[in-house]
C-alpha atoms as a PDB file:
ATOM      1  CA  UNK A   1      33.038  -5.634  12.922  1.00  0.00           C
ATOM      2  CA  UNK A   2      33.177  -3.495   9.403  1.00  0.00           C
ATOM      3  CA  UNK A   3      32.717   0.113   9.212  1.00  0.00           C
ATOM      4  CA  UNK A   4      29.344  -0.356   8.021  1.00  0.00           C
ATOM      5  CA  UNK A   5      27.722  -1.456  11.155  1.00  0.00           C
ATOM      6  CA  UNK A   6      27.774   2.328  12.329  1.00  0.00           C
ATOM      7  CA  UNK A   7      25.227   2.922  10.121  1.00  0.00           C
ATOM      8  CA  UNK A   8      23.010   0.872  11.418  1.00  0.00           C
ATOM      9  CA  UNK A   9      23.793   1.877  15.107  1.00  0.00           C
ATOM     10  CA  UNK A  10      23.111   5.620  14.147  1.00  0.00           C
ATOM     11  CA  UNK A  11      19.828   4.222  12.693  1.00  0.00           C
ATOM     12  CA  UNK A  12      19.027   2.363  16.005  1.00  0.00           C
ATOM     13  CA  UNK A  13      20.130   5.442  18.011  1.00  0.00           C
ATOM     14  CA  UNK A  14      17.982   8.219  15.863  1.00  0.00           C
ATOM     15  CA  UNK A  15      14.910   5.493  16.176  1.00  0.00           C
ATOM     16  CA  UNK A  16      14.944   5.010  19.743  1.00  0.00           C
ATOM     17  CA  UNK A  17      14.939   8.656  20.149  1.00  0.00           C
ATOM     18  CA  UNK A  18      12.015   9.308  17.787  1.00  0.00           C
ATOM     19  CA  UNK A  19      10.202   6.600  19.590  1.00  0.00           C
ATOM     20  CA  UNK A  20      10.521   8.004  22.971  1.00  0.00           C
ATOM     21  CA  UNK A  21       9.625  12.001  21.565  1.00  0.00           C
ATOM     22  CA  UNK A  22       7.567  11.187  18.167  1.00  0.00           C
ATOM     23  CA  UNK A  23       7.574  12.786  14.763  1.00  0.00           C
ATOM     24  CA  UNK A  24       5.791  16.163  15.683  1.00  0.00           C
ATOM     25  CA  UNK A  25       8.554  16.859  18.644  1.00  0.00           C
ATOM     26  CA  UNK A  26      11.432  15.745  17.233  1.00  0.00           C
ATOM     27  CA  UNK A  27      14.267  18.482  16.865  1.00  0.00           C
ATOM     28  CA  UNK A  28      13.900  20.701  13.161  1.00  0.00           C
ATOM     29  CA  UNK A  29      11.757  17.792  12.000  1.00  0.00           C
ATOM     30  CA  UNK A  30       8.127  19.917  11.647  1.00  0.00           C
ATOM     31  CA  UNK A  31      10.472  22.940  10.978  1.00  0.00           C
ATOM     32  CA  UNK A  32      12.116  21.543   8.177  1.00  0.00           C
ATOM     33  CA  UNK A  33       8.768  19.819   6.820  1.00  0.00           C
ATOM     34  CA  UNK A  34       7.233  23.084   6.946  1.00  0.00           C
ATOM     35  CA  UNK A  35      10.321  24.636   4.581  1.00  0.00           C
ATOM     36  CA  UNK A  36      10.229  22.054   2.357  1.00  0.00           C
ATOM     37  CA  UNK A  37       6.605  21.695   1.820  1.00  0.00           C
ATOM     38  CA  UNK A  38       4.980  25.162   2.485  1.00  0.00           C
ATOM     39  CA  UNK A  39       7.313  26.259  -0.180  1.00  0.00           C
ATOM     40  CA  UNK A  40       5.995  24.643  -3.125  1.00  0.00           C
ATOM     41  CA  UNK A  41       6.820  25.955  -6.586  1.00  0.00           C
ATOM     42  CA  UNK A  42       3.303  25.281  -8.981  1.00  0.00           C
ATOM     43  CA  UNK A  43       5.283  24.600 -11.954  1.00  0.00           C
ATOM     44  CA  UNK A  44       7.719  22.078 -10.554  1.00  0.00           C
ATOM     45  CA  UNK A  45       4.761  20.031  -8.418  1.00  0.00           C
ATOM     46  CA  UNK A  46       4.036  17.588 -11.309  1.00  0.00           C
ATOM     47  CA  UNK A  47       7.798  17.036 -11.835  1.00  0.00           C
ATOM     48  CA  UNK A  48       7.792  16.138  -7.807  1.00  0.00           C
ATOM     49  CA  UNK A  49       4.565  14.388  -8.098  1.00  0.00           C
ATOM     50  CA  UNK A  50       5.822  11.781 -10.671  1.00  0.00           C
ATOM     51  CA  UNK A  51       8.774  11.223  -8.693  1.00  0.00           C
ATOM     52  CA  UNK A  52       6.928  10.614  -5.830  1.00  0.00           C
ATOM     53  CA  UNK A  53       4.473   7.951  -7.433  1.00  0.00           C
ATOM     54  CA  UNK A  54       6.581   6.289 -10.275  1.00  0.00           C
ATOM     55  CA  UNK A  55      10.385   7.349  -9.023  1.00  0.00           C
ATOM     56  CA  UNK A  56      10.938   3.657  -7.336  1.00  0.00           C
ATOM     57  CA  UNK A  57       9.111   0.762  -8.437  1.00  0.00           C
ATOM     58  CA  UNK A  58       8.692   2.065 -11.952  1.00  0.00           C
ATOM     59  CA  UNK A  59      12.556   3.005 -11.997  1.00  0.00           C
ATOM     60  CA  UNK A  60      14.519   0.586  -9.649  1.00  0.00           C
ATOM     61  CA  UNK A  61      12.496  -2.669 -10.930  1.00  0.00           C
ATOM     62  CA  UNK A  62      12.849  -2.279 -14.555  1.00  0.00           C
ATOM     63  CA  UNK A  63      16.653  -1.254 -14.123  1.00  0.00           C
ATOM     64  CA  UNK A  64      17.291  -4.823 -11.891  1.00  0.00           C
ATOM     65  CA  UNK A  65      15.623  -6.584 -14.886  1.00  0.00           C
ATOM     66  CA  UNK A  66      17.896  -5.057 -17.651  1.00  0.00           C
ATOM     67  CA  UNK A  67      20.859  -5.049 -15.749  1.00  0.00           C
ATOM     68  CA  UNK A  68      19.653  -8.952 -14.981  1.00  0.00           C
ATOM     69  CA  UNK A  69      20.056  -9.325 -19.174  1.00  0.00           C
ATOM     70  CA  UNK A  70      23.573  -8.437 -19.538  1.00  0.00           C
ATOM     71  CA  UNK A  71      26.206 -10.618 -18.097  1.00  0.00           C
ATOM     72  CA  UNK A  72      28.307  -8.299 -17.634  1.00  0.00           C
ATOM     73  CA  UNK A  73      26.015  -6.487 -14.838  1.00  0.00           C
ATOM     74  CA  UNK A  74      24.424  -9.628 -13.839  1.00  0.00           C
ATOM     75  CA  UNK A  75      26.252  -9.538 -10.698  1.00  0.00           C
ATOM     76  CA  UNK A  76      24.898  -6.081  -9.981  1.00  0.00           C
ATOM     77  CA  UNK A  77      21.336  -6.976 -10.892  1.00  0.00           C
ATOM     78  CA  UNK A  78      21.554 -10.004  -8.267  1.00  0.00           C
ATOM     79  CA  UNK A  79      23.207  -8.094  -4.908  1.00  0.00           C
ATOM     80  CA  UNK A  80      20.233  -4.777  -6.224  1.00  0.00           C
ATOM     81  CA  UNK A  81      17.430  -7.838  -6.067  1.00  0.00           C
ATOM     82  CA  UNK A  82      19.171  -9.060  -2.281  1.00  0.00           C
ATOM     83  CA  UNK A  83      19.190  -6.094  -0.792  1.00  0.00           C
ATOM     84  CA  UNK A  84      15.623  -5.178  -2.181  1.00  0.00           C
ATOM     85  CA  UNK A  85      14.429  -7.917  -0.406  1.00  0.00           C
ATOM     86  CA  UNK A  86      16.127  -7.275   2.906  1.00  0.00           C
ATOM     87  CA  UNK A  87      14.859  -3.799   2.715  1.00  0.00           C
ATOM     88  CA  UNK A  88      11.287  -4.593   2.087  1.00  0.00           C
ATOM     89  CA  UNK A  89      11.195  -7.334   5.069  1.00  0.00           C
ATOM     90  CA  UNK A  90      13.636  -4.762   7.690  1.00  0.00           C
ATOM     91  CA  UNK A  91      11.557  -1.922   6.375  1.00  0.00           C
ATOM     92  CA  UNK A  92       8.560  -3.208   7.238  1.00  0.00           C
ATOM     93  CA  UNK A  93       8.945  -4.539   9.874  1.00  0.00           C
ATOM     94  CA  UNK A  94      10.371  -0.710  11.368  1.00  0.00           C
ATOM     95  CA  UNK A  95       7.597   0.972  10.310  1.00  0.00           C
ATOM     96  CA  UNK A  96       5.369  -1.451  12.426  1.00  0.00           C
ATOM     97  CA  UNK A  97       7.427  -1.026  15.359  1.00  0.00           C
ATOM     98  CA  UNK A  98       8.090   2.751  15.450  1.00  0.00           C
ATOM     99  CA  UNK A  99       4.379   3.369  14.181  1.00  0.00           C
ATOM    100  CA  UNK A 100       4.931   6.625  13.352  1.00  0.00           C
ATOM    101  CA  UNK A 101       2.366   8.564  12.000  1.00  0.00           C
ATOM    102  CA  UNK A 102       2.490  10.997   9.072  1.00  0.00           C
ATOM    103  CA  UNK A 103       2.546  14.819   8.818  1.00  0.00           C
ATOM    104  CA  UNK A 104      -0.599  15.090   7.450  1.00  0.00           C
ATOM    105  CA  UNK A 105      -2.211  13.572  10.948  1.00  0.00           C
ATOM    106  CA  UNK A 106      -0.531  16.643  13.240  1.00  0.00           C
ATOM    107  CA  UNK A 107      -0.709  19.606  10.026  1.00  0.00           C
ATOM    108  CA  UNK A 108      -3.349  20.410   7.877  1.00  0.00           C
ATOM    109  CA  UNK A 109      -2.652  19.230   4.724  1.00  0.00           C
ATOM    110  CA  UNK A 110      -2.896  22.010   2.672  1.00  0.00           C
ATOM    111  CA  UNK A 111      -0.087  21.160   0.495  1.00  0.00           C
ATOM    112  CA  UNK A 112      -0.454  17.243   0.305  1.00  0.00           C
ATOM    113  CA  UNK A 113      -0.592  17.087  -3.312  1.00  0.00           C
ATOM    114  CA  UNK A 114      -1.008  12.894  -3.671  1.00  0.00           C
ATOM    115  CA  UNK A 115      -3.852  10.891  -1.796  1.00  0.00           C
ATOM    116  CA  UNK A 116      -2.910  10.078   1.769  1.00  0.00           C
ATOM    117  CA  UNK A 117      -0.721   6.350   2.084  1.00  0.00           C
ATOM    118  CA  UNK A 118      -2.343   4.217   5.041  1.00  0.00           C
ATOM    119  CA  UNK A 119       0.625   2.685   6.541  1.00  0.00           C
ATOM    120  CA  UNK A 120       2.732   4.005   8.793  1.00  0.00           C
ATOM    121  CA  UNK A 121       5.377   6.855   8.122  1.00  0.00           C
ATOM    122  CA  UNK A 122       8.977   6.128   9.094  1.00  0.00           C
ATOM    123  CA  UNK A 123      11.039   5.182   7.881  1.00  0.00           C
ATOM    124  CA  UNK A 124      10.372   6.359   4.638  1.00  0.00           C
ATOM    125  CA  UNK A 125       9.568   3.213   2.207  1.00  0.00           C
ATOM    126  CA  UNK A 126      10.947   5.190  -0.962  1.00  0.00           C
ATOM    127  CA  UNK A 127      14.274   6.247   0.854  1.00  0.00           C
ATOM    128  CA  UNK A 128      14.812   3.010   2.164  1.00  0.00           C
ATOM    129  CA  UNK A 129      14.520   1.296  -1.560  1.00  0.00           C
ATOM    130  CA  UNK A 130      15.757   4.292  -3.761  1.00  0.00           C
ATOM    131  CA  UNK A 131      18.667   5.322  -0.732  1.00  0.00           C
ATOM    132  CA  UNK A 132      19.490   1.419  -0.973  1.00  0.00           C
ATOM    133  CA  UNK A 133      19.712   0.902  -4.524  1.00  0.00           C
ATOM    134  CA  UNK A 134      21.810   3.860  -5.351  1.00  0.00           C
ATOM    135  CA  UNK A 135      24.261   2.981  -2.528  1.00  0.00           C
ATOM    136  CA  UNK A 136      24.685  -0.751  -4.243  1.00  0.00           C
ATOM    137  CA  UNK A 137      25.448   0.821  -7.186  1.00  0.00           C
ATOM    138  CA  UNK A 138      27.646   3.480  -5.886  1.00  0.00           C
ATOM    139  CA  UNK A 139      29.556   0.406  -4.246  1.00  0.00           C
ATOM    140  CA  UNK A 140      29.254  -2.319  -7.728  1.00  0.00           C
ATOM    141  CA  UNK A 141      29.338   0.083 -10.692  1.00  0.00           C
ATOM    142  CA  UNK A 142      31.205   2.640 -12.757  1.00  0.00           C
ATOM    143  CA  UNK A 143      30.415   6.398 -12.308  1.00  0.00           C
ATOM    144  CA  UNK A 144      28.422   6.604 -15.950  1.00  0.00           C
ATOM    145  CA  UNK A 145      25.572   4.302 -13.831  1.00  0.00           C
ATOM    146  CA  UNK A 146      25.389   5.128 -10.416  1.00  0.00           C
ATOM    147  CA  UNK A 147      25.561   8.959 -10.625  1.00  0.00           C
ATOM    148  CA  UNK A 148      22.353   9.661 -12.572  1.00  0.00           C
ATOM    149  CA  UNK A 149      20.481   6.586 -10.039  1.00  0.00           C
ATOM    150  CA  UNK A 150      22.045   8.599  -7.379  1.00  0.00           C
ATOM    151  CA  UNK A 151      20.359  11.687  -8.335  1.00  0.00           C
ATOM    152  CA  UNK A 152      16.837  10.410  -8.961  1.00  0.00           C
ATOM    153  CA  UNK A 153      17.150   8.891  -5.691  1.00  0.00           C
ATOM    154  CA  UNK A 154      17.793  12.201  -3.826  1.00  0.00           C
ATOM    155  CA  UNK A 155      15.071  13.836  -6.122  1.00  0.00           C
ATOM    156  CA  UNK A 156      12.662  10.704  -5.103  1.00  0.00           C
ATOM    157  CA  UNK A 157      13.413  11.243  -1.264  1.00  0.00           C
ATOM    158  CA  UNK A 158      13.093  14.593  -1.752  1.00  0.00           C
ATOM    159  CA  UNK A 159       9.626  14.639  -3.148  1.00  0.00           C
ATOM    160  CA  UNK A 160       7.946  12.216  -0.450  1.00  0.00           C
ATOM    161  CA  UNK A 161       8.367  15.598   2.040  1.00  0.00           C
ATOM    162  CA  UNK A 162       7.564  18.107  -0.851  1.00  0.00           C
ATOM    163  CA  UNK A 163       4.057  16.287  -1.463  1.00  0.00           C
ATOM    164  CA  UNK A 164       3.724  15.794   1.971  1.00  0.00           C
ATOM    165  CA  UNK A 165       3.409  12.572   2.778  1.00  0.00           C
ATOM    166  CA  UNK A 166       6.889  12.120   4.883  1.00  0.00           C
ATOM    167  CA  UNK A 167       8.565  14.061   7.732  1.00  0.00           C
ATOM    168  CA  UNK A 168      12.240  14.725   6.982  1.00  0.00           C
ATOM    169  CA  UNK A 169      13.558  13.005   9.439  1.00  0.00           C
ATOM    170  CA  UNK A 170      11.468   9.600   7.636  1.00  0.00           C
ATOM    171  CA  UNK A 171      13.906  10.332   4.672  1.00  0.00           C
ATOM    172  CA  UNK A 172      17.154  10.093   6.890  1.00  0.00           C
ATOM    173  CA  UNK A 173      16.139   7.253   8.557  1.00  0.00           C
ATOM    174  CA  UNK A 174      15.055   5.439   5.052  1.00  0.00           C
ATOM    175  CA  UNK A 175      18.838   6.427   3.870  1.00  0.00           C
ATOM    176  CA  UNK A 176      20.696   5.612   7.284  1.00  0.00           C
ATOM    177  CA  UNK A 177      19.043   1.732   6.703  1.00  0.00           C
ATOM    178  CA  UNK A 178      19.373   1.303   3.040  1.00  0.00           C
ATOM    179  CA  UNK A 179      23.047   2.415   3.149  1.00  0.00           C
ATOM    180  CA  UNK A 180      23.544   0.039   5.726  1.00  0.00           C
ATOM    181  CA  UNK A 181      21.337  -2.660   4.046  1.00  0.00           C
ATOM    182  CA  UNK A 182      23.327  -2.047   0.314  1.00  0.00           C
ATOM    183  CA  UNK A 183      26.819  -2.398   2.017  1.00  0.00           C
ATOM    184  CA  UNK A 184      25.875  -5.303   3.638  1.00  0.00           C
ATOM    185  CA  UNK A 185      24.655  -7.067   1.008  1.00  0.00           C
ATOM    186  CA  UNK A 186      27.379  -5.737  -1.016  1.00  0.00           C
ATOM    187  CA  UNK A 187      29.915  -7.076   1.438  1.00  0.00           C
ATOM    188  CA  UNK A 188      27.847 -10.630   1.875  1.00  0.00           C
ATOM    189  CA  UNK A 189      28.299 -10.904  -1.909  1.00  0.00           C
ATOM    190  CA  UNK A 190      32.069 -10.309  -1.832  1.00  0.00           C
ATOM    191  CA  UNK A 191      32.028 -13.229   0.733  1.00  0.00           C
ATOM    192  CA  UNK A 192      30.416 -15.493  -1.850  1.00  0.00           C
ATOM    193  CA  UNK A 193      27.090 -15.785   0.081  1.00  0.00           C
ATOM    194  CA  UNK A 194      25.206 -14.851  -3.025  1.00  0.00           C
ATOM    195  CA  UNK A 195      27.142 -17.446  -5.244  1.00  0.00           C
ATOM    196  CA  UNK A 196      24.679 -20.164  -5.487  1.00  0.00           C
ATOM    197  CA  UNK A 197      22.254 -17.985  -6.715  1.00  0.00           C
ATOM    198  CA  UNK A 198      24.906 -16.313  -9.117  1.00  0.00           C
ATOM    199  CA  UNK A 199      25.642 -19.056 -10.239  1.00  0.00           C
ATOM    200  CA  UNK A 200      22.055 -19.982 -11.285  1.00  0.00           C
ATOM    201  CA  UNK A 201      21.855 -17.185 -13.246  1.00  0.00           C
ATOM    202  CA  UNK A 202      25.827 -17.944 -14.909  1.00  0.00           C
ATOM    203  CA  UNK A 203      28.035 -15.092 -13.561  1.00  0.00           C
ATOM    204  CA  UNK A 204      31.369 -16.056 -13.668  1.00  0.00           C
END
């Protein structure tokens, strides 16, 4: 079994634990919601708020299609799309089965600063997408891309608990499954599993 999998048995292990106690009684996770987002700096909330809103499909998307263009990252573009897809179906389908709710259902939300998301809270959709993308291109790329993709991802992840519409502990769990998710696909494209598609597109 690679490395990997102990990723994804942290992120089964953290789960079943946040199952049994919920989001309001888990250890430091209200605590550390509280720091984060009773702290708010007036100046920097629209920074946080645009991350929040536009930091992953109006970043993540766009950059799959351009890298899509060039032949040279076409390879990239292709294992980014996989694992987007796996994320959206896995990530669903956790949220649905831990049904977690969100901090704005156990704290008043004086600090929620975009309108309240219906679904349920963990793991955190945005983690899981922007934690999975950056760790594809952390594994694919050279330093020049996946360093600044890195960043906005930990500034993205970061904002979902500073607007207050995700628990900290969301945000781990969004990054323990991407990771595992990206180096997965990552390691299913190394194994050619991804060819036929490749080759539709003409990667060599």
């Amino acid at each position: 079994m690679p490395k990997y999998w102990i990723i994804l048995i942290i992120f089964l292990i953290i789960s079943i634990y946040l199952k049994i106690v919920g989001e309001n009684n888990f250890p430091l996770n209200a605590t550390v919601f509280k720091l984060i987002n009773y702290h708010q700096v007036s100046y920097l909330n629209p920074f946080f708020v645009f991350f929040s809103k536009y930091g992953r499909e109006y970043v993540w998307i766009p950059l799959t299609a351009i890298l899509l263009i060039f032949k040279k990252t076409r390879k990239i573009a292709i294992t980014l799309a996989a694992s987007f897809i796996v994320a959206i179906i896995l990530g669903e389908a956790s949220k649905i089965l831990m049904a977690q709710l969100r901090p704005f259902y156990y704290i008043y939300p004086d600090y929620l600063l975009v309108p309240k998301p219906t679904d349920y809270s963990y793991p955190s959709g945005h983690a899981l997408i922007v934690g999975d993308g950056a760790m594809v291109l952390y594994k694919t790329s050279p330093k020049w891309l996946w360093i600044p993709f890195m960043i906005e991802a930990l500034i993205v992840s970061y904002s979902r608990v500073y607007v207050g519409v995700h628990w900290p502990i969301d945000i781990l769990g969004g990054w323990l499954l991407g990771s595992w998710i990206a180096y997965f696909t990552v390691d299913m494209e190394r194994r050619g599993i991804l060819r036929p598609i490749e080759k539709l597109f003409k990667v060599s």
